[in-house]
PDB file of N, CA and C in Angstrom:
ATOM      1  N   UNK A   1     -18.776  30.928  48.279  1.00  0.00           N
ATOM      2  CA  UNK A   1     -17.925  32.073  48.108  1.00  0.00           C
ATOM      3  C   UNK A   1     -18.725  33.357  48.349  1.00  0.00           C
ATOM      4  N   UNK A   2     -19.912  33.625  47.843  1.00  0.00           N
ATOM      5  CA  UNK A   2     -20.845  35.022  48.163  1.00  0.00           C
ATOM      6  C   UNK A   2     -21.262  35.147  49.824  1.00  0.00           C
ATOM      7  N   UNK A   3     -21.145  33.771  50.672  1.00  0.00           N
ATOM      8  CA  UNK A   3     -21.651  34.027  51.510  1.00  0.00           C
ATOM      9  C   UNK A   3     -20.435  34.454  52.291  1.00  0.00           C
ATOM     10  N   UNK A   4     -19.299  34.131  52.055  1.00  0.00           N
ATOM     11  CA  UNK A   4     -18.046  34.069  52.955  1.00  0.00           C
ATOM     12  C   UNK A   4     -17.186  36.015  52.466  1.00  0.00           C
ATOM     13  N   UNK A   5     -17.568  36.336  50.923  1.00  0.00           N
ATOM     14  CA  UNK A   5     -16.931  37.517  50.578  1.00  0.00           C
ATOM     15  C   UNK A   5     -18.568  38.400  51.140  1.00  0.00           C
ATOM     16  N   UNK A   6     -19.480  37.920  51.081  1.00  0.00           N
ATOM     17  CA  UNK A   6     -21.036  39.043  52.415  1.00  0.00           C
ATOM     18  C   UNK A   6     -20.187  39.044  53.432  1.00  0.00           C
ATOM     19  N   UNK A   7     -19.782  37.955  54.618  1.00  0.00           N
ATOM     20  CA  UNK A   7     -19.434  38.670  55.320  1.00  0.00           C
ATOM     21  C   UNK A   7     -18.427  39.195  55.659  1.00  0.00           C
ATOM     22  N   UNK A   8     -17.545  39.044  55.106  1.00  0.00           N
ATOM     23  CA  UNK A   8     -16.005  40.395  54.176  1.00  0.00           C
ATOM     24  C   UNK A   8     -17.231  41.717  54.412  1.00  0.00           C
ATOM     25  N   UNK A   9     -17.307  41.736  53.509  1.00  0.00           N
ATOM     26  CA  UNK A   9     -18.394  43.112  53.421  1.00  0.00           C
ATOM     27  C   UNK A   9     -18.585  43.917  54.085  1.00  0.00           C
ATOM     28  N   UNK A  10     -19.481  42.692  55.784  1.00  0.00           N
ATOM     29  CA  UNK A  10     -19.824  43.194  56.389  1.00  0.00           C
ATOM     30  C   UNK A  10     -18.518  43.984  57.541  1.00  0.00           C
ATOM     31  N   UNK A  11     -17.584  43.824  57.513  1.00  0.00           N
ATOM     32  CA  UNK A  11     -16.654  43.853  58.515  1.00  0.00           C
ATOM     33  C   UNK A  11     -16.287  45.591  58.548  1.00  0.00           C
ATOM     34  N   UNK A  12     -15.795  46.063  59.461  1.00  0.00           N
ATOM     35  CA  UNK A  12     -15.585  47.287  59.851  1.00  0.00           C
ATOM     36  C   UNK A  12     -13.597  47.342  60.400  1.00  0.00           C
ATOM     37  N   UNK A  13     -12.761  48.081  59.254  1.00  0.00           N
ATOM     38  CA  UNK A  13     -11.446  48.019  60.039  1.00  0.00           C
ATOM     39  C   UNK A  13     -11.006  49.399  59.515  1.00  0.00           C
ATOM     40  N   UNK A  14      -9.665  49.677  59.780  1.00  0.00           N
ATOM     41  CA  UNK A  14      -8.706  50.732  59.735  1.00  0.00           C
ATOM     42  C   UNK A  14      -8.227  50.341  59.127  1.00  0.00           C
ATOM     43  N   UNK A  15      -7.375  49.064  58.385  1.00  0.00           N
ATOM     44  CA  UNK A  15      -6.837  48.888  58.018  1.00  0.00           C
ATOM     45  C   UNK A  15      -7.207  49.182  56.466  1.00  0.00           C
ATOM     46  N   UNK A  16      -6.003  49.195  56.019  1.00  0.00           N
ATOM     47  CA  UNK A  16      -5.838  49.219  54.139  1.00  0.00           C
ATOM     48  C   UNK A  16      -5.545  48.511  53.844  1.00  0.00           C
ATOM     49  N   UNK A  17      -6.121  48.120  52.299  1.00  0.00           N
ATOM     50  CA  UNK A  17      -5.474  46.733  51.483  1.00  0.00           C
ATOM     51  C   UNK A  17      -4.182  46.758  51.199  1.00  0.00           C
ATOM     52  N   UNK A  18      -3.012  46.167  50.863  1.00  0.00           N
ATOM     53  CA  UNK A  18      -2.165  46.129  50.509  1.00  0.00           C
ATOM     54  C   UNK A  18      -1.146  44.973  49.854  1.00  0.00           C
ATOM     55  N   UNK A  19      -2.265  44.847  48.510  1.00  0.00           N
ATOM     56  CA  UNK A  19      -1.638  43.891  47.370  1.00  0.00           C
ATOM     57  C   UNK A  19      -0.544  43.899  47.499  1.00  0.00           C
ATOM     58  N   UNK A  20       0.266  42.844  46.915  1.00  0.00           N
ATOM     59  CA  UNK A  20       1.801  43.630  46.584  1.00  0.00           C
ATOM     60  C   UNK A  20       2.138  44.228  47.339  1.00  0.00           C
ATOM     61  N   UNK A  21       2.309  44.171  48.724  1.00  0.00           N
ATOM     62  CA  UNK A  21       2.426  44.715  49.944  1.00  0.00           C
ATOM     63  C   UNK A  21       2.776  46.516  49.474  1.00  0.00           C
ATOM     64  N   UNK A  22       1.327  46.928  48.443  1.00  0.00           N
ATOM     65  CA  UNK A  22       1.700  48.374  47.992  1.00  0.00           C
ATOM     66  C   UNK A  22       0.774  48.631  48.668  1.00  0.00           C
ATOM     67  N   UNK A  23       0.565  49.942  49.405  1.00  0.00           N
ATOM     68  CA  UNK A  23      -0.427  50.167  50.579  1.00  0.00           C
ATOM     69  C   UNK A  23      -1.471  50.881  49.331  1.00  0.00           C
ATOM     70  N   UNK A  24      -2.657  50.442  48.853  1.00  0.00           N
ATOM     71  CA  UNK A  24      -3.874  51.276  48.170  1.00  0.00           C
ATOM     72  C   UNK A  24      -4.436  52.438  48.477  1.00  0.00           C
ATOM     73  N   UNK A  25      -4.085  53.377  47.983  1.00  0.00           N
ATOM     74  CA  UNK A  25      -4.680  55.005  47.960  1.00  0.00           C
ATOM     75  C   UNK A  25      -5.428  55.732  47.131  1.00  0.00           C
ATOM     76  N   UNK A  26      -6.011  56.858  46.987  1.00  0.00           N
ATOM     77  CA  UNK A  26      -6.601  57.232  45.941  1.00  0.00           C
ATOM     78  C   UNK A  26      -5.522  57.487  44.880  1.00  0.00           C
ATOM     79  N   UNK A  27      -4.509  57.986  45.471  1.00  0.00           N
ATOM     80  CA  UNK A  27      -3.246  58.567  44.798  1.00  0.00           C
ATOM     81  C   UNK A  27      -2.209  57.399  43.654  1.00  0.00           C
ATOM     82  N   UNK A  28      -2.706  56.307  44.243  1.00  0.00           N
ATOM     83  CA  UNK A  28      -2.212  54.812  43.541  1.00  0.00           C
ATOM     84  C   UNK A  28      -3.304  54.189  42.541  1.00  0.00           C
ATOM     85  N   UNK A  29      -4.531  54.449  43.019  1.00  0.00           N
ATOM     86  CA  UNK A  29      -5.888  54.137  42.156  1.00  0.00           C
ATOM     87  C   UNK A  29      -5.357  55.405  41.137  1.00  0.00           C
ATOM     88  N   UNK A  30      -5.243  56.452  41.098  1.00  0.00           N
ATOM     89  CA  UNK A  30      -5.309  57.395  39.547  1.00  0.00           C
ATOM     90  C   UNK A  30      -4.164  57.074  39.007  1.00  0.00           C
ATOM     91  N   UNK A  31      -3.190  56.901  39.600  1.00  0.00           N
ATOM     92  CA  UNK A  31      -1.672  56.516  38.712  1.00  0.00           C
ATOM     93  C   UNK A  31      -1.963  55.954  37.916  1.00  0.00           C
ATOM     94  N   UNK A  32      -2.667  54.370  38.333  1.00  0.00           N
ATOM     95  CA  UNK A  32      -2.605  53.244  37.920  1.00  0.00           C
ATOM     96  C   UNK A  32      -3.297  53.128  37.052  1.00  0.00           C
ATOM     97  N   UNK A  33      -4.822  54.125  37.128  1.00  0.00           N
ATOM     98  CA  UNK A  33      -5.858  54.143  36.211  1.00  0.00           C
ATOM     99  C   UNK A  33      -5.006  55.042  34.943  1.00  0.00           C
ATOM    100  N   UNK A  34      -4.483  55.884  35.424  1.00  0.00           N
ATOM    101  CA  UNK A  34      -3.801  56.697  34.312  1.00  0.00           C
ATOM    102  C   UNK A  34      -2.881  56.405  33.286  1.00  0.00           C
ATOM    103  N   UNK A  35      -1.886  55.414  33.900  1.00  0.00           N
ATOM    104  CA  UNK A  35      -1.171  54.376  32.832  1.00  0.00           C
ATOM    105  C   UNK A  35      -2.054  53.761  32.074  1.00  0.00           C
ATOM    106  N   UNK A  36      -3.095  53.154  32.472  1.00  0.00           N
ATOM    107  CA  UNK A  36      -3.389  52.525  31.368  1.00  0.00           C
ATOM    108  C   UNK A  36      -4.913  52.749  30.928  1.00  0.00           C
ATOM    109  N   UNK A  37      -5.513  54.216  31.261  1.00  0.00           N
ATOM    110  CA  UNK A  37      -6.625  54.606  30.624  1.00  0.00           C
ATOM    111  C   UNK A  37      -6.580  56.198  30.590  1.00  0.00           C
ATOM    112  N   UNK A  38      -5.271  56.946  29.914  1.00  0.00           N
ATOM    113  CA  UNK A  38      -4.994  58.127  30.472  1.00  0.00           C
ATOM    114  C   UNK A  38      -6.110  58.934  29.837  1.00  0.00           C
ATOM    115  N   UNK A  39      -7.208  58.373  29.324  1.00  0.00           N
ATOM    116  CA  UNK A  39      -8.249  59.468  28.379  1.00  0.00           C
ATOM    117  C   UNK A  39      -9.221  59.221  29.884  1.00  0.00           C
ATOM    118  N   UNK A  40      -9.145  58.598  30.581  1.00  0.00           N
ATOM    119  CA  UNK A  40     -10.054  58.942  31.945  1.00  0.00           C
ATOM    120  C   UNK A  40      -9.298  60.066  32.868  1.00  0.00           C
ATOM    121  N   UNK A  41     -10.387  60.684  33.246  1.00  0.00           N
ATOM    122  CA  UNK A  41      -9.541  61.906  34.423  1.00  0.00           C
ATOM    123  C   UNK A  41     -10.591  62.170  35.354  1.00  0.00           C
ATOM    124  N   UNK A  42     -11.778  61.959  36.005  1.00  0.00           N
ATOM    125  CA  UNK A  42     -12.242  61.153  36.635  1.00  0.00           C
ATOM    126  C   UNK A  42     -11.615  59.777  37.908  1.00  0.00           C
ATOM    127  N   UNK A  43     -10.960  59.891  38.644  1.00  0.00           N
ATOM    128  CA  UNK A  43     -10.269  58.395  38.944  1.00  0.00           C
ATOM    129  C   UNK A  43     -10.921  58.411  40.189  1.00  0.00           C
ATOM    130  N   UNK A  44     -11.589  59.285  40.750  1.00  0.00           N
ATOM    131  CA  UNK A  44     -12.324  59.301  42.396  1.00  0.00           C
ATOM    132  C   UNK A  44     -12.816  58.388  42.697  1.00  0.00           C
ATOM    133  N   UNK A  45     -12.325  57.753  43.667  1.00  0.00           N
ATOM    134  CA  UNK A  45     -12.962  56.294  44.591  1.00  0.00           C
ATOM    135  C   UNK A  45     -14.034  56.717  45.542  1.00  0.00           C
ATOM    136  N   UNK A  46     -15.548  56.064  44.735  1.00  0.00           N
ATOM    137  CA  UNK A  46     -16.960  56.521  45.790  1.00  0.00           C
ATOM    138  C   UNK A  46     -16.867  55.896  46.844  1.00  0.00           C
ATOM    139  N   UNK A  47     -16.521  54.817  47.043  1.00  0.00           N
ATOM    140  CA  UNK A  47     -16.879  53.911  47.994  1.00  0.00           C
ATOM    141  C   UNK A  47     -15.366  53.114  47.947  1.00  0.00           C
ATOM    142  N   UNK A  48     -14.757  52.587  49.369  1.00  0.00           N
ATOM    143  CA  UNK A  48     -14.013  51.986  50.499  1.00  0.00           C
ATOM    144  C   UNK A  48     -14.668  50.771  51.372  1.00  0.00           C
ATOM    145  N   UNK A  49     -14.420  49.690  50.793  1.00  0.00           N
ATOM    146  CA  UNK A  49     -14.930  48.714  50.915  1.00  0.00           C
ATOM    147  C   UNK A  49     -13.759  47.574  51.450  1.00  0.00           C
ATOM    148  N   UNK A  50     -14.031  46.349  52.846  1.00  0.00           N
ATOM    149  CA  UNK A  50     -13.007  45.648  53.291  1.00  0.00           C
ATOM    150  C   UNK A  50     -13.250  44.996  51.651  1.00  0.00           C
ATOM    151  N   UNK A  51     -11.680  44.327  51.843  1.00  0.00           N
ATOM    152  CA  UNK A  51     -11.361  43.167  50.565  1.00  0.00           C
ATOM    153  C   UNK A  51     -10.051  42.362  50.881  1.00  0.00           C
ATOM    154  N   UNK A  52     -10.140  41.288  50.742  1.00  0.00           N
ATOM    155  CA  UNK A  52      -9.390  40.095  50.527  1.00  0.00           C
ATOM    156  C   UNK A  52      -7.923  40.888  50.174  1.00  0.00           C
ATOM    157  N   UNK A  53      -8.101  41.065  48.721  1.00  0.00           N
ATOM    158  CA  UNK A  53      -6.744  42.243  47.930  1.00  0.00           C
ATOM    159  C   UNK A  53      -5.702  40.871  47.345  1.00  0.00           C
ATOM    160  N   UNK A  54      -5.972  39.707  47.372  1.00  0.00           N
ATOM    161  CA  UNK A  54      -5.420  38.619  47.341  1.00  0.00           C
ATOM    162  C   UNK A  54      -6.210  37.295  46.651  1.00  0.00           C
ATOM    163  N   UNK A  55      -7.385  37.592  46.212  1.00  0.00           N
ATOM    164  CA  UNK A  55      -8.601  36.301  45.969  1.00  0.00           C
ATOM    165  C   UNK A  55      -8.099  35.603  44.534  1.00  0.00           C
ATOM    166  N   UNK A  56      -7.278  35.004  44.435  1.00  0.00           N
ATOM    167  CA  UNK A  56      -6.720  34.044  43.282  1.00  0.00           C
ATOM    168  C   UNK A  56      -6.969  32.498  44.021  1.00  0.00           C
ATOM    169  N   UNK A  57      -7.057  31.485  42.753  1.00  0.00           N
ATOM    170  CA  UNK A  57      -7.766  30.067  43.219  1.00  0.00           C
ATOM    171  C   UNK A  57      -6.660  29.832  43.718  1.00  0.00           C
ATOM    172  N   UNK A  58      -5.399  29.711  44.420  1.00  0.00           N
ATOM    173  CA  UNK A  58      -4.579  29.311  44.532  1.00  0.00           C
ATOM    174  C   UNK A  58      -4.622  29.509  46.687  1.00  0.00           C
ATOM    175  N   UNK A  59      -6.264  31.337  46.814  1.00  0.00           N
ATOM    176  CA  UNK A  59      -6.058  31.642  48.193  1.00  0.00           C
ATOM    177  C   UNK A  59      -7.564  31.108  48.516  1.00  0.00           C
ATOM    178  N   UNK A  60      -7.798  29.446  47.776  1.00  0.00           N
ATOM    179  CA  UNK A  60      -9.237  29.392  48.101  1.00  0.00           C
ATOM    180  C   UNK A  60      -9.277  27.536  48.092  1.00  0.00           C
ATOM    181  N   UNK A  61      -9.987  27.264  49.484  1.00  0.00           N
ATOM    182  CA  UNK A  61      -9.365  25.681  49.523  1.00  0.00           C
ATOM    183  C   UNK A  61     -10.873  25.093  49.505  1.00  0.00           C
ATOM    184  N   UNK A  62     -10.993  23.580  49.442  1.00  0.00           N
ATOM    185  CA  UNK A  62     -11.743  22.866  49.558  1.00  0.00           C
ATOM    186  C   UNK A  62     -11.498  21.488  49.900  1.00  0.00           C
ATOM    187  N   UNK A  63     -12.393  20.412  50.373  1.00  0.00           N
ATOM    188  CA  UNK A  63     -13.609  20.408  49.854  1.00  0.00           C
ATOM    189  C   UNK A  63     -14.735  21.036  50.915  1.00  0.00           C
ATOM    190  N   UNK A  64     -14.245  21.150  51.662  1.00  0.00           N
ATOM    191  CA  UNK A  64     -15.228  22.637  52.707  1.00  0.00           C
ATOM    192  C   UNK A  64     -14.399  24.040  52.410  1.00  0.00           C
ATOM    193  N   UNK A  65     -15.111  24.817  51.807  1.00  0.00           N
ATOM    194  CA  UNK A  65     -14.810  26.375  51.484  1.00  0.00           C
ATOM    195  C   UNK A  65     -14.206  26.782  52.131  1.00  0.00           C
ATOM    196  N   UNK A  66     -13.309  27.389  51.823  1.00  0.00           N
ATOM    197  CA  UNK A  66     -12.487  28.222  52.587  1.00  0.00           C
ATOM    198  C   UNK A  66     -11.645  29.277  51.519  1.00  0.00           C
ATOM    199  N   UNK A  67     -11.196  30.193  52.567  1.00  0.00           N
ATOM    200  CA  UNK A  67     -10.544  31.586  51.816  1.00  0.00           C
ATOM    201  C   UNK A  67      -9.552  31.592  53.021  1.00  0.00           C
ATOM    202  N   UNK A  68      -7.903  31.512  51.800  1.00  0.00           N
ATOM    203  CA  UNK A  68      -6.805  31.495  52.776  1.00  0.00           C
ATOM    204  C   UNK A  68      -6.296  33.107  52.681  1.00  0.00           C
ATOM    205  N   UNK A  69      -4.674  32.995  53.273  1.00  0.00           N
ATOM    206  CA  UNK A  69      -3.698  34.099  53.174  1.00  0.00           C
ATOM    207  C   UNK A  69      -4.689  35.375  52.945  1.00  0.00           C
ATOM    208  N   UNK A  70      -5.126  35.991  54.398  1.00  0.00           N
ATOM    209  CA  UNK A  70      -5.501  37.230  54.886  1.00  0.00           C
ATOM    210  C   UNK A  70      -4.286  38.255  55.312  1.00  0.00           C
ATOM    211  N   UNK A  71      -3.002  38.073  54.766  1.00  0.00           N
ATOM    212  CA  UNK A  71      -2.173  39.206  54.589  1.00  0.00           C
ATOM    213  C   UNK A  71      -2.381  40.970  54.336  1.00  0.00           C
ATOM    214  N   UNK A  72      -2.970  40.638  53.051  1.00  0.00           N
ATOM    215  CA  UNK A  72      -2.781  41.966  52.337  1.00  0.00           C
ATOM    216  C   UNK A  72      -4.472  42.896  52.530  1.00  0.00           C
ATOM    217  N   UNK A  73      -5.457  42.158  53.491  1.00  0.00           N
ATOM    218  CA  UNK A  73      -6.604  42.344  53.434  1.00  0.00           C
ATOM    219  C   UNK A  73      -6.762  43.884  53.929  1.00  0.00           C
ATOM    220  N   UNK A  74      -8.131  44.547  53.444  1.00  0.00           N
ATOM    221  CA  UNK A  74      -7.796  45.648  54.003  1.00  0.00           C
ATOM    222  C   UNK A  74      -9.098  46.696  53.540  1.00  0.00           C
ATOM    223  N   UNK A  75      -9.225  47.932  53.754  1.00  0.00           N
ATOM    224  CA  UNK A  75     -10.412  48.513  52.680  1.00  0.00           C
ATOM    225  C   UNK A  75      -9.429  49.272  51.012  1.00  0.00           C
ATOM    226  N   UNK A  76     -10.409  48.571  50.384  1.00  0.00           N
ATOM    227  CA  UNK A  76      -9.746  48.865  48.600  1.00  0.00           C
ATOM    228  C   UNK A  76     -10.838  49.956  48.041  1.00  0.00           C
ATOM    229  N   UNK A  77     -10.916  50.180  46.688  1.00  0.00           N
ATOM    230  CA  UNK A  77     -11.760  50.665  45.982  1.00  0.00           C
ATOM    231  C   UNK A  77     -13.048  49.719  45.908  1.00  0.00           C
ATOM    232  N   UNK A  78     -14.068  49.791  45.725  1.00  0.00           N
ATOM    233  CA  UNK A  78     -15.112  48.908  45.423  1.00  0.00           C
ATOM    234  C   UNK A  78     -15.556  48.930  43.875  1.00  0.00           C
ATOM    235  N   UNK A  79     -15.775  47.343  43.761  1.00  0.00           N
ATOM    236  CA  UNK A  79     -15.553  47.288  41.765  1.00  0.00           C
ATOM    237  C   UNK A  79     -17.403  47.709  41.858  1.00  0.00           C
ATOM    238  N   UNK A  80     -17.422  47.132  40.642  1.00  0.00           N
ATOM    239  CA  UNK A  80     -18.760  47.767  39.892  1.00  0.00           C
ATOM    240  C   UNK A  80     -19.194  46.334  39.703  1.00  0.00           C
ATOM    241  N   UNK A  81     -20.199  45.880  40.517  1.00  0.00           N
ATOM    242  CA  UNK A  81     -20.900  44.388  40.361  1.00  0.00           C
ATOM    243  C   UNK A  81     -21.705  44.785  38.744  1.00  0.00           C
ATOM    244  N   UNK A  82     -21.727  43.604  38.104  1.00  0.00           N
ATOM    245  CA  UNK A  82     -22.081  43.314  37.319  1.00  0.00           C
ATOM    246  C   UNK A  82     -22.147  44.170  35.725  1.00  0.00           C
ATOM    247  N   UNK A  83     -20.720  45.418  35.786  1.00  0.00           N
ATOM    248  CA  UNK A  83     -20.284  46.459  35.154  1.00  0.00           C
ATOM    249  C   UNK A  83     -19.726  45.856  33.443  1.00  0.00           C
ATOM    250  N   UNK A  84     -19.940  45.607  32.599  1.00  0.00           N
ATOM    251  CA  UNK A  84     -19.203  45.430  31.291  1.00  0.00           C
ATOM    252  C   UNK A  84     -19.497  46.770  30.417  1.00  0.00           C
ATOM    253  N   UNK A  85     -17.843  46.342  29.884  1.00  0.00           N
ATOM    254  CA  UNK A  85     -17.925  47.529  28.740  1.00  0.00           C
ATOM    255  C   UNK A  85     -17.523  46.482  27.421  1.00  0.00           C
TER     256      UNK A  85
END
């Protein structure tokens, strides 16, 4: 899976993610952050990164690896590797 979401990573598009066939914006990242963390006001996305937008075990096959349903793929926000609160 790290080697197959590296080269995700590496990829270069125009396109946008679009979970929930909802097209991802900064304007949808603060909403969303705002419902449900409205004491943040801060919501600025540093980094635009390709992503899946879809990675549930249900879009991931075996017994040779694979990553299905590239629908909604696209550039998202980028999470915070190894971030706990």
């Amino acid at each position: 899976m790290n080697t197959s979401l590296g080269a995700l990573a590496d990829q270069h598009t125009p396109r946008v993610a679009t979970p929930d066939t909802e097209l991802i914006t900064q304007e949808l990242v603060a909403a969303k952050l705002g419902d449900v963390f409205p004491e943040v006001l801060d919501t600025a996305v540093e980094r635009w990164v390709p992503a899946h937008a879809d990675l549930t075990w249900a879009n991931v096959m075996g017994p040779e690896f694979s990553i299905i349903d590239w629908a909604d793929w696209g550039m998202a926000p980028r999470g915070r590797k190894g971030h706990t609160t």
